[in-house]
Protein backbone atom coordinates (compact mmCIF):
# COMPACT_ATOMS: atom_id res chain seq x y z
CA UNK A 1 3.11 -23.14 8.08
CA UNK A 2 4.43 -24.27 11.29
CA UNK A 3 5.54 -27.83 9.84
CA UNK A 4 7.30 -26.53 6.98
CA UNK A 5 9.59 -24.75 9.59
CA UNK A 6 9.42 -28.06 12.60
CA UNK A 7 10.40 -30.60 9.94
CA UNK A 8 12.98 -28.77 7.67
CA UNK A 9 16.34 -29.97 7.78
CA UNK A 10 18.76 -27.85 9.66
CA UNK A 11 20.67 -27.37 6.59
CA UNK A 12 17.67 -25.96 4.75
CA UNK A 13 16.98 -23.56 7.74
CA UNK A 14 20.76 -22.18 8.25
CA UNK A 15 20.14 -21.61 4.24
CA UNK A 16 17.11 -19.17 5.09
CA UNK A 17 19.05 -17.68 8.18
CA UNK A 18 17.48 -19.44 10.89
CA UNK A 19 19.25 -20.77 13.75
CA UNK A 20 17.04 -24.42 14.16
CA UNK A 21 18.27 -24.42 17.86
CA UNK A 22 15.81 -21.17 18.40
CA UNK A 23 12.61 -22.90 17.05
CA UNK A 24 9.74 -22.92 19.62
CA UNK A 25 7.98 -26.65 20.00
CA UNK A 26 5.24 -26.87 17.66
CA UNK A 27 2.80 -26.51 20.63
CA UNK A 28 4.01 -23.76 22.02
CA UNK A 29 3.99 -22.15 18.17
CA UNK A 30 0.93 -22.96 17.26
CA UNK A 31 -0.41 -21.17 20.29
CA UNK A 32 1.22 -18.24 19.35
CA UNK A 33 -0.22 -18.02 16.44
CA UNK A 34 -3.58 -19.21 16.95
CA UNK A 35 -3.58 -16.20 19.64
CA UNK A 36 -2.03 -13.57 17.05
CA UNK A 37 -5.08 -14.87 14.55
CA UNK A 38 -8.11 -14.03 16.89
CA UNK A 39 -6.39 -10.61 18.14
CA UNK A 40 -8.41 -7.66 16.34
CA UNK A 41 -7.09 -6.33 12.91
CA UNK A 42 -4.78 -3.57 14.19
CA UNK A 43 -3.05 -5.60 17.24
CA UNK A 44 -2.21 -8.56 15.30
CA UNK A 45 1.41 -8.99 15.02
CA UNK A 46 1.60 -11.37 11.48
CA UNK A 47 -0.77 -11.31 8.57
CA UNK A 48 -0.51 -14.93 6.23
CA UNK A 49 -1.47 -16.03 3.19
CA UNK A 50 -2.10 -19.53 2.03
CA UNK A 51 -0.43 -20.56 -1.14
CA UNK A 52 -3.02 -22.93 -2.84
CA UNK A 53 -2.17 -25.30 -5.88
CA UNK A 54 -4.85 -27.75 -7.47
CA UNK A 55 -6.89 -27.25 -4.02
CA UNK A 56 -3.12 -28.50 -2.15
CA UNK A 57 -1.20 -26.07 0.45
CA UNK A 58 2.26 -25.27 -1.05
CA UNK A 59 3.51 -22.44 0.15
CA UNK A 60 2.79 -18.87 2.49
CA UNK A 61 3.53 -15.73 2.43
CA UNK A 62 2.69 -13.29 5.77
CA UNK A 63 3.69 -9.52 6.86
CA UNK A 64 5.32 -8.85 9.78
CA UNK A 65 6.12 -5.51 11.56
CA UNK A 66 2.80 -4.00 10.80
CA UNK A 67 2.86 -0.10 10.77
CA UNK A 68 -0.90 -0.08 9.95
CA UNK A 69 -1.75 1.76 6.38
CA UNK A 70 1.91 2.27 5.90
CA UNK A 71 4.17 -0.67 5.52
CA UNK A 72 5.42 -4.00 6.52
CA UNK A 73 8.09 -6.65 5.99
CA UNK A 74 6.66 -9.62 3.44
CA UNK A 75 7.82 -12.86 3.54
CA UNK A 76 8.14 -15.78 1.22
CA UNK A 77 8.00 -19.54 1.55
CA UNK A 78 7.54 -22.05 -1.44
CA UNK A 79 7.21 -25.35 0.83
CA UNK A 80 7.14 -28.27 -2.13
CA UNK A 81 10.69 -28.73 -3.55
CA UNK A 82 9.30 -29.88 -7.05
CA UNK A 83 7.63 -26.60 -7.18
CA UNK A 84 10.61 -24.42 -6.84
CA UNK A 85 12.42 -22.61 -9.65
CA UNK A 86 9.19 -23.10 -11.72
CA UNK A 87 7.83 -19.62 -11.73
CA UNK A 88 4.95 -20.70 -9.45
CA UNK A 89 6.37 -18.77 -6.46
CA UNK A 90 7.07 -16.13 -7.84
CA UNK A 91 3.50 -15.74 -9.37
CA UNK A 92 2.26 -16.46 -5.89
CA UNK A 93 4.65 -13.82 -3.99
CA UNK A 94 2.88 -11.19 -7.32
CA UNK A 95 -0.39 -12.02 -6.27
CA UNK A 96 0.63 -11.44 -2.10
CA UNK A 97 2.03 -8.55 -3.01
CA UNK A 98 -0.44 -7.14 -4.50
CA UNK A 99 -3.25 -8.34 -1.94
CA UNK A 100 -1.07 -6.73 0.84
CA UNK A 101 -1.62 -3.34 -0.88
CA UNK A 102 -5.13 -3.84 -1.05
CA UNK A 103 -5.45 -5.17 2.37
CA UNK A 104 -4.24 -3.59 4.80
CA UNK A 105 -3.92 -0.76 2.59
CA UNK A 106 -0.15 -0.58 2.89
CA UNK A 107 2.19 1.95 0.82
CA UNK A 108 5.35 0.53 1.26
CA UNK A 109 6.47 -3.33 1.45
CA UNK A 110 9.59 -3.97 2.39
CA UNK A 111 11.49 -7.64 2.28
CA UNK A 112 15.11 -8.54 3.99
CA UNK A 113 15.96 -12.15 3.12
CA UNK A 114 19.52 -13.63 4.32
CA UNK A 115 21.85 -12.15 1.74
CA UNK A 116 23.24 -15.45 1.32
CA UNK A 117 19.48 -17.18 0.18
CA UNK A 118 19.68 -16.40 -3.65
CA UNK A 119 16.24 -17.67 -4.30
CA UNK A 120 14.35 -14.71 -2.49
CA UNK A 121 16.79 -12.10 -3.52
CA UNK A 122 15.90 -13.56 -7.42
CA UNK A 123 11.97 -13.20 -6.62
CA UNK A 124 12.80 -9.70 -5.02
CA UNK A 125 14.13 -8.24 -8.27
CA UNK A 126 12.15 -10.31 -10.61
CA UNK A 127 9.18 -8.62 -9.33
CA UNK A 128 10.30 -4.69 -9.28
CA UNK A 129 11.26 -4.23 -5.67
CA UNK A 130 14.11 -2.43 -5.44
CA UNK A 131 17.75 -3.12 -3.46
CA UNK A 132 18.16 -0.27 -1.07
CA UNK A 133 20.84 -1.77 0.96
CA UNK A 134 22.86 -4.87 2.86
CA UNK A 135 23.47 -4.74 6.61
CA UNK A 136 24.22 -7.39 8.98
CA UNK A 137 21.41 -8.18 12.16
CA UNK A 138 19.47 -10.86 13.53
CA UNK A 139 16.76 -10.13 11.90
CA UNK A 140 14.41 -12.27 13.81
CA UNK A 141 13.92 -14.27 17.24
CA UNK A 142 14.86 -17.56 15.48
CA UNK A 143 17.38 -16.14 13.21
CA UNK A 144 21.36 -16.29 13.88
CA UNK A 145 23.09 -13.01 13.04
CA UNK A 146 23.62 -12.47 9.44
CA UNK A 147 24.05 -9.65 6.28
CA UNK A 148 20.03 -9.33 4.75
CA UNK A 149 19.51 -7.51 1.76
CA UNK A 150 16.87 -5.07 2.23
CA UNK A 151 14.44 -4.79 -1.03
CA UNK A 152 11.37 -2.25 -1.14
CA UNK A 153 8.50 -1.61 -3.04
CA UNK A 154 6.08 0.94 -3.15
CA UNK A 155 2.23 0.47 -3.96
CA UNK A 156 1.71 1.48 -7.81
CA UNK A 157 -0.04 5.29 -7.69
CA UNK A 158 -3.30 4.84 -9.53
């Protein structure tokens, strides 16, 4: 996950709304996340997924701002080019989506992808969540500021 970000292309990460000038070293992010992974459940501050094709690592998705049992922000990243605008990701994203409800149990997911990224704002809507809104923030510590779309979805009452 951390080398998909390192060795994108600038270009490709202004695209997403990242500023590439705000990336920590791979070291020191890898750290980071090695020490978010052994933190108990509850404290952990990102949740990821592995996107697995043919037994070959092509994509992630994670949650972020955790309210435990309630909701989070999802994320999506399709990391093999050839892959894109297949369907594949958006079957993956499905199955995250659904695994998030599960586990952690949350109610509400909630997604805000640079209004300017189409391909996440397509997945968004393909997949039922719903367009509640665009406001402009920095919506994370390696993004530049920027207008997200925010898109919600509520876990199916069974």
């Amino acid at each position: 996950m951390v080398d998909y970000f390192i060795q994108s292309t600038d270009d490709f990460l202004r695209g997403m709304g990242i500023d590439p000038a705000t990336l920590p070293t791979r070291e020191d992010w890898l750290a980071e996340v090695w020490d978010d992974h052994h933190k108990p459940g509850q404290e952990k501050d990102r949740i990821y997924l592995a996107w697995l094709l043919d037994g070959e690592l092509v994509g992630h998705s994670s949650i972020n701002k955790i309210q435990w049992a309630e909701e989070a922000s999802i994320h999506l990243h399709l990391w093999k080019p050839l892959l894109r605008r297949s369907g594949i990701g958006t079957e993956f994203f499905r199955r995250s989506v659904n695994h998030f409800f599960r586990e952690p149990g949350l109610k509400k997911l909630y997604c805000e992808p640079y209004a300017e990224n189409p391909a996440p704002n397509r997945v968004l809507s393909k997949l039922g969540f719903t367009l509640v809104g665009t406001y402009k923030t920095i919506p994370g510590k390696t993004c530049f500021e920027q207008n997200v779309n925010r898109w919600e979805l509520h876990r199916p009452q069974v």
